[in-house]
N, C-alpha and C. Protein backbone atom coordinates (compact mmCIF):
# COMPACT_ATOMS: atom_id res chain seq x y z
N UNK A 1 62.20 -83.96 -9.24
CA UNK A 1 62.53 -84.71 -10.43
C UNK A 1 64.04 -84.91 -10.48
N UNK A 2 64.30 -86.40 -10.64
CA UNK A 2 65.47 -86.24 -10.83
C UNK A 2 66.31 -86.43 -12.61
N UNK A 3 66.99 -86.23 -12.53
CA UNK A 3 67.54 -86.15 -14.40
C UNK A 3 68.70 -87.25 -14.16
N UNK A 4 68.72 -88.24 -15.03
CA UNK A 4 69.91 -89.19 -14.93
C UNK A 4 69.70 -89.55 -16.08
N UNK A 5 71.04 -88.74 -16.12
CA UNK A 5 71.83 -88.57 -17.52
C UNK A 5 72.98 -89.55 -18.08
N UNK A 6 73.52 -90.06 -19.22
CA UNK A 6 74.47 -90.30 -19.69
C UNK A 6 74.67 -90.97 -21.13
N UNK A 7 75.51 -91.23 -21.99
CA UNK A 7 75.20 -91.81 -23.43
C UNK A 7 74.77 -93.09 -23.08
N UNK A 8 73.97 -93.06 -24.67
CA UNK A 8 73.44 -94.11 -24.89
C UNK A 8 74.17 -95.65 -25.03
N UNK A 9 73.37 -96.45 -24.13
CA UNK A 9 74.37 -97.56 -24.17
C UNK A 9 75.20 -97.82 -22.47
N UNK A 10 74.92 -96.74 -21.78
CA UNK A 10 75.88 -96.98 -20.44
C UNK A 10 75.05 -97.74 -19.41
N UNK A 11 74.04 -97.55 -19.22
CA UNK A 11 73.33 -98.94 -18.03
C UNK A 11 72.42 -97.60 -17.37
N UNK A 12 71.93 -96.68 -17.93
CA UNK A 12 70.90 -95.80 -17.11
C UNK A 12 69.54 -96.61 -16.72
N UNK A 13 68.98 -97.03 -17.75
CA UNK A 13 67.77 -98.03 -17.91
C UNK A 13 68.05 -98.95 -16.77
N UNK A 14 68.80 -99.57 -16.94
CA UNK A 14 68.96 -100.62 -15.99
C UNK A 14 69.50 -100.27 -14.80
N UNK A 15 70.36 -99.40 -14.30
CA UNK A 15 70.59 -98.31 -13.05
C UNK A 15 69.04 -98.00 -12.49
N UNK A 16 68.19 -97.79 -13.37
CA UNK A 16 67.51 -96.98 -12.30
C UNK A 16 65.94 -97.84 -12.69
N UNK A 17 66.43 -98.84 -13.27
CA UNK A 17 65.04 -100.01 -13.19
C UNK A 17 65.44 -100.62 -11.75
N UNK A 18 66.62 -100.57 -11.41
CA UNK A 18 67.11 -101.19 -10.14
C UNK A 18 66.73 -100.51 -8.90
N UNK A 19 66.95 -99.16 -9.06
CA UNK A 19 66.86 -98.32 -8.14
C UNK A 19 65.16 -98.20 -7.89
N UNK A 20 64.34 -98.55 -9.08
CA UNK A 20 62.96 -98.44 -8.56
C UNK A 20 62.79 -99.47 -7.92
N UNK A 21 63.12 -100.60 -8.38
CA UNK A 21 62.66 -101.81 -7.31
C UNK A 21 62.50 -101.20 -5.81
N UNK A 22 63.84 -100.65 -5.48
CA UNK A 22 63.86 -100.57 -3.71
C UNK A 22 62.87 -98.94 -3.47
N UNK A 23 62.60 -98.00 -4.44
CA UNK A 23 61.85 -97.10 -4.49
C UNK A 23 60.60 -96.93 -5.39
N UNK A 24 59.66 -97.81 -5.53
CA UNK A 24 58.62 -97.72 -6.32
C UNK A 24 57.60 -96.60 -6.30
N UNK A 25 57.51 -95.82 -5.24
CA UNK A 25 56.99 -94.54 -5.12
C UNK A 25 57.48 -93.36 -5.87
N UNK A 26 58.68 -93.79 -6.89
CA UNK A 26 58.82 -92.75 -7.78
C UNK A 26 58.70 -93.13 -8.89
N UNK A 27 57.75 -91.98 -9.98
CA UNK A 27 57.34 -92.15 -11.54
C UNK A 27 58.81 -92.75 -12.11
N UNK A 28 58.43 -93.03 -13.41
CA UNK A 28 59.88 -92.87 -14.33
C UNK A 28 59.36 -92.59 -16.26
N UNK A 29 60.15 -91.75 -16.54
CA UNK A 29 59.96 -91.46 -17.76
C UNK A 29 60.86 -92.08 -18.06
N UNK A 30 61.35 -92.54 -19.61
CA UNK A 30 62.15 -92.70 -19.94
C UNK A 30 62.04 -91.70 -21.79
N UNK A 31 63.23 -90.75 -21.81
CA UNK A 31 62.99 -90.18 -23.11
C UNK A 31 62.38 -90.60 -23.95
N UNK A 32 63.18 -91.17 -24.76
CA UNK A 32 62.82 -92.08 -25.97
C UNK A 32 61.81 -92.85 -26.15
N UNK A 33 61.23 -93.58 -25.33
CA UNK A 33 59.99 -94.54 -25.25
C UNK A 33 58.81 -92.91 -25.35
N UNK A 34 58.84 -92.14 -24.42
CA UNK A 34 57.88 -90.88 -24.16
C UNK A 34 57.54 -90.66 -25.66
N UNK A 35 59.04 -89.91 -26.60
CA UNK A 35 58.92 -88.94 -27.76
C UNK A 35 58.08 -90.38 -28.67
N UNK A 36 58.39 -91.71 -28.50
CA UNK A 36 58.10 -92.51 -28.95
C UNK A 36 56.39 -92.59 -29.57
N UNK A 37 56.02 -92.27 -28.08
CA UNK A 37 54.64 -92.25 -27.57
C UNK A 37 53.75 -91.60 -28.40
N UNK A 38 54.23 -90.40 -28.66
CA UNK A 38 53.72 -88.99 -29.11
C UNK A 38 53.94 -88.99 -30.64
N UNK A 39 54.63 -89.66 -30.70
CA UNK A 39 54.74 -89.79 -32.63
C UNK A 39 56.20 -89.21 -32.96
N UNK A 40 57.16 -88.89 -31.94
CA UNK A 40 58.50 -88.22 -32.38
C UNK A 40 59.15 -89.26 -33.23
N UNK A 41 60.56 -88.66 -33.93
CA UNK A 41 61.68 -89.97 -34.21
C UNK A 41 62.48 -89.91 -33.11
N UNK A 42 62.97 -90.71 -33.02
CA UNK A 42 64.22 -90.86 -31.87
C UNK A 42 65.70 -91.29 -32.42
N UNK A 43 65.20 -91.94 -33.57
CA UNK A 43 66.96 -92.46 -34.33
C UNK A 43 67.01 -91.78 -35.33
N UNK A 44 68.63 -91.20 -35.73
CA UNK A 44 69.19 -90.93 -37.08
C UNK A 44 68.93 -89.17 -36.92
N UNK A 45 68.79 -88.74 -36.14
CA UNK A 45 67.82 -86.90 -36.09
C UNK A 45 68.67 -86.42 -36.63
N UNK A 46 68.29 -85.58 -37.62
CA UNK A 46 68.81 -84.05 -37.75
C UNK A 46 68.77 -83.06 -36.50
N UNK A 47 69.61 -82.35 -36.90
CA UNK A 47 69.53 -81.11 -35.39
C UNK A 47 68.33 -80.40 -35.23
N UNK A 48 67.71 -80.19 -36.26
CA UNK A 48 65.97 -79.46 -36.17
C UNK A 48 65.32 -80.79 -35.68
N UNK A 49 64.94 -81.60 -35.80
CA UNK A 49 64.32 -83.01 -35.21
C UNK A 49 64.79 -83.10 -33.66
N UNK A 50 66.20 -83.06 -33.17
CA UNK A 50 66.47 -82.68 -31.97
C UNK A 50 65.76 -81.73 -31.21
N UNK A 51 66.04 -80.52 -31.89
CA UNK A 51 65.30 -79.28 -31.19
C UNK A 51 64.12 -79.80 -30.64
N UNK A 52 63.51 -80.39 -31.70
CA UNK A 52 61.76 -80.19 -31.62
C UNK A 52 61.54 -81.17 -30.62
N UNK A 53 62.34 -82.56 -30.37
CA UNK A 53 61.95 -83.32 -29.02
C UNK A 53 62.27 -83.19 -27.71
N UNK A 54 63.16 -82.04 -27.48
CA UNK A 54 62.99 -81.09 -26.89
C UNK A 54 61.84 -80.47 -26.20
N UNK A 55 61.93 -79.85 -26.82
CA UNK A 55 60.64 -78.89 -26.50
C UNK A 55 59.38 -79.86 -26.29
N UNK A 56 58.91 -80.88 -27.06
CA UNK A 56 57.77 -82.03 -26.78
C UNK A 56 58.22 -82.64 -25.47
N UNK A 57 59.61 -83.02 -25.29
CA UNK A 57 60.02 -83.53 -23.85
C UNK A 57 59.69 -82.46 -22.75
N UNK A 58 60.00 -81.25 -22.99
CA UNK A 58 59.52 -80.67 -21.53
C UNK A 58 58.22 -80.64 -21.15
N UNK A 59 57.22 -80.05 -22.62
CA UNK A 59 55.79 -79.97 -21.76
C UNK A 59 55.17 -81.42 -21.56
N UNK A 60 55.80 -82.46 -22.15
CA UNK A 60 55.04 -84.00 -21.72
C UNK A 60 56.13 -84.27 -20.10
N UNK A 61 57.15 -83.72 -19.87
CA UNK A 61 58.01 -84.07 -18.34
C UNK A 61 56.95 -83.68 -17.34
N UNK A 62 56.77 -82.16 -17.58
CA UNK A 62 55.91 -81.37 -16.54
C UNK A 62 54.30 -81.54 -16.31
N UNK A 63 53.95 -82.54 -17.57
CA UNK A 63 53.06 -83.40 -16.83
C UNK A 63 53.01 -84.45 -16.49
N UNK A 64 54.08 -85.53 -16.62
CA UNK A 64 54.17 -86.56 -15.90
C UNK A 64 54.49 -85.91 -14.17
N UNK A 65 55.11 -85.04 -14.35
CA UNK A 65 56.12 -84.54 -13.02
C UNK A 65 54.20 -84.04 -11.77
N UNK A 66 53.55 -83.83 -12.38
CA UNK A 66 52.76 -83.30 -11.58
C UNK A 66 51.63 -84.55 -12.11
N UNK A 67 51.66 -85.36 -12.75
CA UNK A 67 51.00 -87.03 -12.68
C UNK A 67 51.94 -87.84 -11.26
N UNK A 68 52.99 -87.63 -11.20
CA UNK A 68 53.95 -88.10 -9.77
C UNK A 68 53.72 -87.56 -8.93
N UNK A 69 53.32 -86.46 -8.28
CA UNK A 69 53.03 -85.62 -7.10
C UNK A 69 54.61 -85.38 -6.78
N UNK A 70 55.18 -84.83 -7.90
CA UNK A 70 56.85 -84.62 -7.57
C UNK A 70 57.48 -85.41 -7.98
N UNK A 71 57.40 -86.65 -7.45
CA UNK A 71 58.30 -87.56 -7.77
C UNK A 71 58.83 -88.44 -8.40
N UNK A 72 59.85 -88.06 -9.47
CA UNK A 72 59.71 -88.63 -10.97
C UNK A 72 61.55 -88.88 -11.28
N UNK A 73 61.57 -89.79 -11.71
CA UNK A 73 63.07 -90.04 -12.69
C UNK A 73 62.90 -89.88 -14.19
N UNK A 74 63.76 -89.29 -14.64
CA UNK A 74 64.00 -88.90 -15.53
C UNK A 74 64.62 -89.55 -16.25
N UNK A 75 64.93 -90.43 -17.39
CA UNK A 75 66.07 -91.17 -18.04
C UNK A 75 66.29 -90.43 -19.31
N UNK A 76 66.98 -89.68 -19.42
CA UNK A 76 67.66 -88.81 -20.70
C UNK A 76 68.69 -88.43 -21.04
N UNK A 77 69.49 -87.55 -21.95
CA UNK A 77 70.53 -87.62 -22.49
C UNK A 77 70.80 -85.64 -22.21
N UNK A 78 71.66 -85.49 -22.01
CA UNK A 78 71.95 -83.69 -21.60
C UNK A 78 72.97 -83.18 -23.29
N UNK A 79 72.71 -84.34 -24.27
CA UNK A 79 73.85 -84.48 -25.46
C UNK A 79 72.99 -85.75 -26.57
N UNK A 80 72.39 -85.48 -27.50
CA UNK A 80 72.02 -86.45 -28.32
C UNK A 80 73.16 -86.48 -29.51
N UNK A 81 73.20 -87.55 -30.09
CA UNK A 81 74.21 -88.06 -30.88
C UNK A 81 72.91 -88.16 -32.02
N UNK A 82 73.74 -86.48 -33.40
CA UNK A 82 72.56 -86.26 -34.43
C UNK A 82 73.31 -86.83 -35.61
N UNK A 83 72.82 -86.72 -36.38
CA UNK A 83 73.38 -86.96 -37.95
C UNK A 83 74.44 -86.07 -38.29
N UNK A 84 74.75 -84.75 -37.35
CA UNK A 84 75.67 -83.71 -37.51
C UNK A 84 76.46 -84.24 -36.69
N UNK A 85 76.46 -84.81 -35.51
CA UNK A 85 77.29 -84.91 -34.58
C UNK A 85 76.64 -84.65 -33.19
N UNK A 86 77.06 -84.87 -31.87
CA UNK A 86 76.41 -84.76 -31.24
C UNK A 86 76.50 -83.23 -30.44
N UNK A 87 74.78 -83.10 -29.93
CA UNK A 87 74.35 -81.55 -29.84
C UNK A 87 74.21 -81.59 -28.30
N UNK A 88 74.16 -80.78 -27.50
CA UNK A 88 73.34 -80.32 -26.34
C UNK A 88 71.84 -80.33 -26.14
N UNK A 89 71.31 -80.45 -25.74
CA UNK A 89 70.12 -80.55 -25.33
C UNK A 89 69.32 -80.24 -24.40
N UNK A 90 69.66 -79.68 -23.35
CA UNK A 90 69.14 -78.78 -22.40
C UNK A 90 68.45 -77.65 -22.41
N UNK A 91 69.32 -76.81 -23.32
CA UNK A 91 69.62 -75.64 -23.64
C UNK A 91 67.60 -75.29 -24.06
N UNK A 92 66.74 -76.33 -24.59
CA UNK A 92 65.55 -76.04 -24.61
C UNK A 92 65.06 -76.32 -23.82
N UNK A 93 64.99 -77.49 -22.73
CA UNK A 93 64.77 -77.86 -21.80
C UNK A 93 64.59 -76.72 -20.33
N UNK A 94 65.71 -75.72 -20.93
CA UNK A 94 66.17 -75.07 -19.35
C UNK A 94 66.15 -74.91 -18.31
N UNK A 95 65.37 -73.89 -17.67
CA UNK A 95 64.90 -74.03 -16.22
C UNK A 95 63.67 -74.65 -15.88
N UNK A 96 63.18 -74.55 -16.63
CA UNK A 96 61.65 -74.50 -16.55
C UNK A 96 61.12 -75.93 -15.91
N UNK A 97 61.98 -76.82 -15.95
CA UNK A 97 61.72 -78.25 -15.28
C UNK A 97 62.15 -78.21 -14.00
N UNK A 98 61.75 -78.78 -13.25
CA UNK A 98 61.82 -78.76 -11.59
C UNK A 98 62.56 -79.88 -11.09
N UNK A 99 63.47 -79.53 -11.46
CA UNK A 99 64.86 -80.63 -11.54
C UNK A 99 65.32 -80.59 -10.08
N UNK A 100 65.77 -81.47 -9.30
CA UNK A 100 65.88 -81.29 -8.08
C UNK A 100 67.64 -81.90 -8.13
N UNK A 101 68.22 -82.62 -8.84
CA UNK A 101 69.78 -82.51 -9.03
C UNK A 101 69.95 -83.55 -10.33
N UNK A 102 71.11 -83.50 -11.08
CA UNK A 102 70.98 -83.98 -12.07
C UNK A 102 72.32 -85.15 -12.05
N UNK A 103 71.69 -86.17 -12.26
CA UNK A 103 72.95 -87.59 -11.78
C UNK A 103 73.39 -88.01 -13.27
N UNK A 104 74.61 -88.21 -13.42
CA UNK A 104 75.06 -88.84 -14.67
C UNK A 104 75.77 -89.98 -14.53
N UNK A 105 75.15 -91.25 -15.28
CA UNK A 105 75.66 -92.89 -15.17
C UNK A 105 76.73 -92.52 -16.29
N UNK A 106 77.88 -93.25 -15.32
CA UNK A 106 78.94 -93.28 -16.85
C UNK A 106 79.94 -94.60 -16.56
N UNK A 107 80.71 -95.39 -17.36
CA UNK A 107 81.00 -96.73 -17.88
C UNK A 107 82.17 -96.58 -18.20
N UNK A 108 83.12 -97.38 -18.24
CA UNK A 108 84.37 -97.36 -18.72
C UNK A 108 84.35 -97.97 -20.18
N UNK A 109 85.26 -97.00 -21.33
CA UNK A 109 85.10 -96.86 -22.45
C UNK A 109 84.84 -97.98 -22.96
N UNK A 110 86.05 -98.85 -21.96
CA UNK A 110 85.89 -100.35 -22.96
C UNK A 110 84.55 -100.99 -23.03
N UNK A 111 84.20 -100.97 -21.78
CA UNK A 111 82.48 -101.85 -22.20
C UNK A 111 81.77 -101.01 -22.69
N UNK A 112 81.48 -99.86 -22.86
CA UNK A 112 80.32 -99.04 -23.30
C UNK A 112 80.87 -99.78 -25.10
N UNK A 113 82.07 -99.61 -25.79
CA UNK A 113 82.57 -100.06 -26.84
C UNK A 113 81.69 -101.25 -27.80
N UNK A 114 82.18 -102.60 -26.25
CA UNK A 114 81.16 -103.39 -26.55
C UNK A 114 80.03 -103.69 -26.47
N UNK A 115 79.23 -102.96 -25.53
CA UNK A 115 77.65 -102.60 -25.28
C UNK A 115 77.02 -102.21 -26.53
N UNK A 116 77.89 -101.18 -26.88
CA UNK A 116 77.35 -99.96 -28.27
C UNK A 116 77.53 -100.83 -29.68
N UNK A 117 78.20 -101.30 -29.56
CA UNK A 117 78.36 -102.38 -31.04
C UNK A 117 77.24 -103.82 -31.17
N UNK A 118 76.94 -103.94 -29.91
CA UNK A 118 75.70 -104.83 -29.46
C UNK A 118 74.68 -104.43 -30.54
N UNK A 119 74.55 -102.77 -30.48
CA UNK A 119 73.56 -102.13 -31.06
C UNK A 119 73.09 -101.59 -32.44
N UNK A 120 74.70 -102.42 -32.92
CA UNK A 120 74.82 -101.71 -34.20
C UNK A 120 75.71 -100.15 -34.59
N UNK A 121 76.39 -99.62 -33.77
CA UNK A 121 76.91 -98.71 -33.26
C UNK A 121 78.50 -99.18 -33.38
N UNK A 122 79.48 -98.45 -34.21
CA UNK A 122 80.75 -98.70 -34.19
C UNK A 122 81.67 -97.71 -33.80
N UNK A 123 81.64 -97.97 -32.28
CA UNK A 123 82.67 -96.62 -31.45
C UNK A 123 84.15 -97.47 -31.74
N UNK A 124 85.19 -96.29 -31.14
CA UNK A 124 86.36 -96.78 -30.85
C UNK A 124 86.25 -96.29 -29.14
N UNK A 125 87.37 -96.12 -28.44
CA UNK A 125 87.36 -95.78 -26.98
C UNK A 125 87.68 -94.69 -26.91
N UNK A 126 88.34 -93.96 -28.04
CA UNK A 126 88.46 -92.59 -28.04
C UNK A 126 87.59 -91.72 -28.45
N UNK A 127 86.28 -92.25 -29.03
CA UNK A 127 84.96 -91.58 -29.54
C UNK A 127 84.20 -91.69 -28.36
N UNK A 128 84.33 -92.73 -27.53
CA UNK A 128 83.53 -93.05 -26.24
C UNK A 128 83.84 -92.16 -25.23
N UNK A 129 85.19 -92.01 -24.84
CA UNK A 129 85.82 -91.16 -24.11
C UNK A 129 85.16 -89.37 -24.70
N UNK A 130 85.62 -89.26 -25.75
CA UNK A 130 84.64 -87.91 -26.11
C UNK A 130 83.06 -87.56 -25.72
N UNK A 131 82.45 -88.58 -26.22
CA UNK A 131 81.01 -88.45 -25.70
C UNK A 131 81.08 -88.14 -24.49
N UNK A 132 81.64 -89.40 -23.70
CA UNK A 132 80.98 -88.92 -22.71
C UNK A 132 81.83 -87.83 -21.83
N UNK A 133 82.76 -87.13 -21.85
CA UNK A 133 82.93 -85.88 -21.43
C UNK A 133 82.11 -85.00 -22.17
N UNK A 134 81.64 -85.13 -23.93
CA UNK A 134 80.59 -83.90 -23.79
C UNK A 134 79.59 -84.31 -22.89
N UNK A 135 79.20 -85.48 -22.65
CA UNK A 135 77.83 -85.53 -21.80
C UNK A 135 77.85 -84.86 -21.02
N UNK A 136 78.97 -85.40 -20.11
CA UNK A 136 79.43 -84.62 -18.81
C UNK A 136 79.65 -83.19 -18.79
N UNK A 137 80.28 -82.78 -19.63
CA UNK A 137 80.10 -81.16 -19.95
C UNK A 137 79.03 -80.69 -19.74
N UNK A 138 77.94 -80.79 -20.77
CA UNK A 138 76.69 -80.38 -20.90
C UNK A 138 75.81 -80.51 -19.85
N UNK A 139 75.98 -81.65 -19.02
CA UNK A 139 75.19 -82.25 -17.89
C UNK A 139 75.89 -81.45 -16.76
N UNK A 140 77.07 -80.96 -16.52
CA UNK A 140 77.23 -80.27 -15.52
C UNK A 140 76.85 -78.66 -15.94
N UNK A 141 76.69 -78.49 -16.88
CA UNK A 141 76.75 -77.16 -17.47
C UNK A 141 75.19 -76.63 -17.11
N UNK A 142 74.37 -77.70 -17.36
CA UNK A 142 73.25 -77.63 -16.73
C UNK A 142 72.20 -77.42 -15.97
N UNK A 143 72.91 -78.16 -14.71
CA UNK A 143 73.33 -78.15 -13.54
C UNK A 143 74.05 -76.64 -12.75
N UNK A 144 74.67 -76.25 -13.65
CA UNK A 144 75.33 -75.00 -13.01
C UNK A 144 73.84 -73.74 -13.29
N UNK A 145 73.43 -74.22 -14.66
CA UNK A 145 72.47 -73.21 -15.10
C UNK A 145 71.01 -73.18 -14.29
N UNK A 146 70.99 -74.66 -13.87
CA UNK A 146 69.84 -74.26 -13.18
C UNK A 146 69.80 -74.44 -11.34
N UNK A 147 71.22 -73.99 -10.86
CA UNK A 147 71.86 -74.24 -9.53
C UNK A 147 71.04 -74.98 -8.81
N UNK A 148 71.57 -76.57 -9.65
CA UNK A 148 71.13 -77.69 -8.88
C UNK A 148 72.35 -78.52 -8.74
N UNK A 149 72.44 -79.76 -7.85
CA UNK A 149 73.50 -80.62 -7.87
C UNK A 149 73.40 -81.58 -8.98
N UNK A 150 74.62 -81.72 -8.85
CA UNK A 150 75.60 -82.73 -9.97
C UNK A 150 76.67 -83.57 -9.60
N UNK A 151 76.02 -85.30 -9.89
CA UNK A 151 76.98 -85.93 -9.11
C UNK A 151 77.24 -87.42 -10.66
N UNK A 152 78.19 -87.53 -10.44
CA UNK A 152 78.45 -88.59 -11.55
C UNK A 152 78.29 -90.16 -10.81
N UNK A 153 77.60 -91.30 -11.23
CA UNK A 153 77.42 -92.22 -10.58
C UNK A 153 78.21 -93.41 -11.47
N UNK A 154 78.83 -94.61 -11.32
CA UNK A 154 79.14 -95.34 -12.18
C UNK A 154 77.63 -96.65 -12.63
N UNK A 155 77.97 -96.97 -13.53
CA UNK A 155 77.10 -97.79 -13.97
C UNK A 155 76.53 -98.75 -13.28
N UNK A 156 74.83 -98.88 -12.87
CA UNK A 156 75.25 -100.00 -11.64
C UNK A 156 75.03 -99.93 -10.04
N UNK A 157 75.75 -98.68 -10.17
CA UNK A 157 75.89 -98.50 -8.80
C UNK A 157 74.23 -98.15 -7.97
N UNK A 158 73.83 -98.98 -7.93
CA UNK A 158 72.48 -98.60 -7.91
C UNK A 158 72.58 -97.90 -5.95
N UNK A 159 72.88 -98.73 -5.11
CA UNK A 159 73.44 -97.63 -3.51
C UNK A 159 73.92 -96.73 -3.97
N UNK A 160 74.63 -95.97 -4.78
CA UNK A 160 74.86 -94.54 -5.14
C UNK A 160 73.70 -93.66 -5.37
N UNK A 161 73.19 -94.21 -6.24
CA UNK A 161 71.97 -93.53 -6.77
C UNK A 161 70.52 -93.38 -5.83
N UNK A 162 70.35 -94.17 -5.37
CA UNK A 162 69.67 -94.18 -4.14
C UNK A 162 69.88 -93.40 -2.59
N UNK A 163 71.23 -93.35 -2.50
CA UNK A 163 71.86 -92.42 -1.65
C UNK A 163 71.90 -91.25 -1.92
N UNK A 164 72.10 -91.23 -2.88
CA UNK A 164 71.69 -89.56 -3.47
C UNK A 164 69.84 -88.73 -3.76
N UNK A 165 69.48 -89.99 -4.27
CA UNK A 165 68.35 -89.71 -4.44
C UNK A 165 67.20 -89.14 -2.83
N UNK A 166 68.01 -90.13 -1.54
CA UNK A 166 67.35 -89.76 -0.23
C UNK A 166 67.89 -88.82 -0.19
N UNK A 167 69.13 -87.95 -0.21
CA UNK A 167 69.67 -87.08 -0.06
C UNK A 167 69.37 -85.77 -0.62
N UNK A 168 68.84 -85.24 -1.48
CA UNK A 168 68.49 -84.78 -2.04
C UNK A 168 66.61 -84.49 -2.22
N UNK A 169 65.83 -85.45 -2.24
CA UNK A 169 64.58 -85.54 -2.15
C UNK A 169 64.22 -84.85 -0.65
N UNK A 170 64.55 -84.14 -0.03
CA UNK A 170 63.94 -83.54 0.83
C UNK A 170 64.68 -81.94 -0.02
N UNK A 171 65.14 -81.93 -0.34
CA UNK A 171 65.26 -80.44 -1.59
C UNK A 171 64.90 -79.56 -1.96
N UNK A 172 64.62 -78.52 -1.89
CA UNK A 172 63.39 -77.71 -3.05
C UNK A 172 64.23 -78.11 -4.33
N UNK A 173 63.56 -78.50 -5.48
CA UNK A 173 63.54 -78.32 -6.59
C UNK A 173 63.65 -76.67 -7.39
N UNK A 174 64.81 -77.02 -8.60
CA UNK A 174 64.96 -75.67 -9.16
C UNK A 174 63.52 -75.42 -10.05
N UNK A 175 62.86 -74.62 -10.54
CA UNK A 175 62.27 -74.01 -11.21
C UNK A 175 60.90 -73.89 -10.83
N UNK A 176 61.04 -74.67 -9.30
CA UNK A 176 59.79 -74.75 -8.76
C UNK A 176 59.44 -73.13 -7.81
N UNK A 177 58.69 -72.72 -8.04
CA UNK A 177 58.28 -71.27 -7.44
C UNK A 177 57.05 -70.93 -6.70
């Protein structure tokens, strides 16, 4: 499984709608549409509402992950942006997913700026710049916790992601035993 991570608004969706084209033999979740599925909220959360899609995200991952025979993308956030501010999110997630390295799409402030205001969303470049080093924090922090790799990809770069993805897919996966 792979985890490709980064805020909302940077081109993950579309990074790795790209990357399936040339690899269609791998599943894809995408968070939000999933918690969607199941009856979660996804906009506006309190930090208890966080927690809890969480925890609904791992045991619905680990059965898509074994609906893939392994092989699954992940599109999620290692940092949700709550009504408090934005939280970590792993931290329920933990080992227990069979994460095989965890990739983070990230954008230069200025367009994510105008991407995110697309959405209704009013960043400046210095709120953008924050996010996404917590992303990156949390997403490498992760990564360290469940001694898997961690590689930052730019937006797009869909030969990055794919290069990594062959690279890696011959792997053992962490939490797999």
């Amino acid at each position: 499984m792979f985890f490709v991570t980064g805020i909302s608004g940077v081109g993950k969706t579309y990074t790795i709608q790209r990357a399936r084209q040339l690899r269609p033999d791998f599943g894809y979740v995408r968070a939000s549409a999933l918690l969607q599925e199941v009856g979660q909220p996804v906009r506006n959360l309190s930090p208890e509402e966080m927690h809890e899609n969480q925890i609904v995200l791992r045991d619905e991952l680990l059965r898509y992950y074994l609906l893939h025979s392994g092989k699954l993308i992940f599109d999620g956030h290692a940092m949700i942006e709550t009504v408090d501010g934005p939280l970590a999110t792993w931290r329920e997630l933990g080992s227990e997913l069979p994460i095989t390295a965890i990739l983070m799409i990230e954008a230069l402030p200025s367009e994510l700026v105008v991407r995110r205001r697309g959405k209704g969303k009013n960043d400046t470049e210095e709120g953008i710049v924050s996010l996404q080093d917590f992303e990156k924090r949390e997403s490498r922090a992760w990564a360290e916790f469940t001694r898997v790799p961690f590689t930052i990809i730019e937006s797009g770069d869909v030969p990055s992601l794919l290069s990594i993805m062959d690279e890696f897919s011959g792997a053992a996966p962490s939490g797999a035993r």
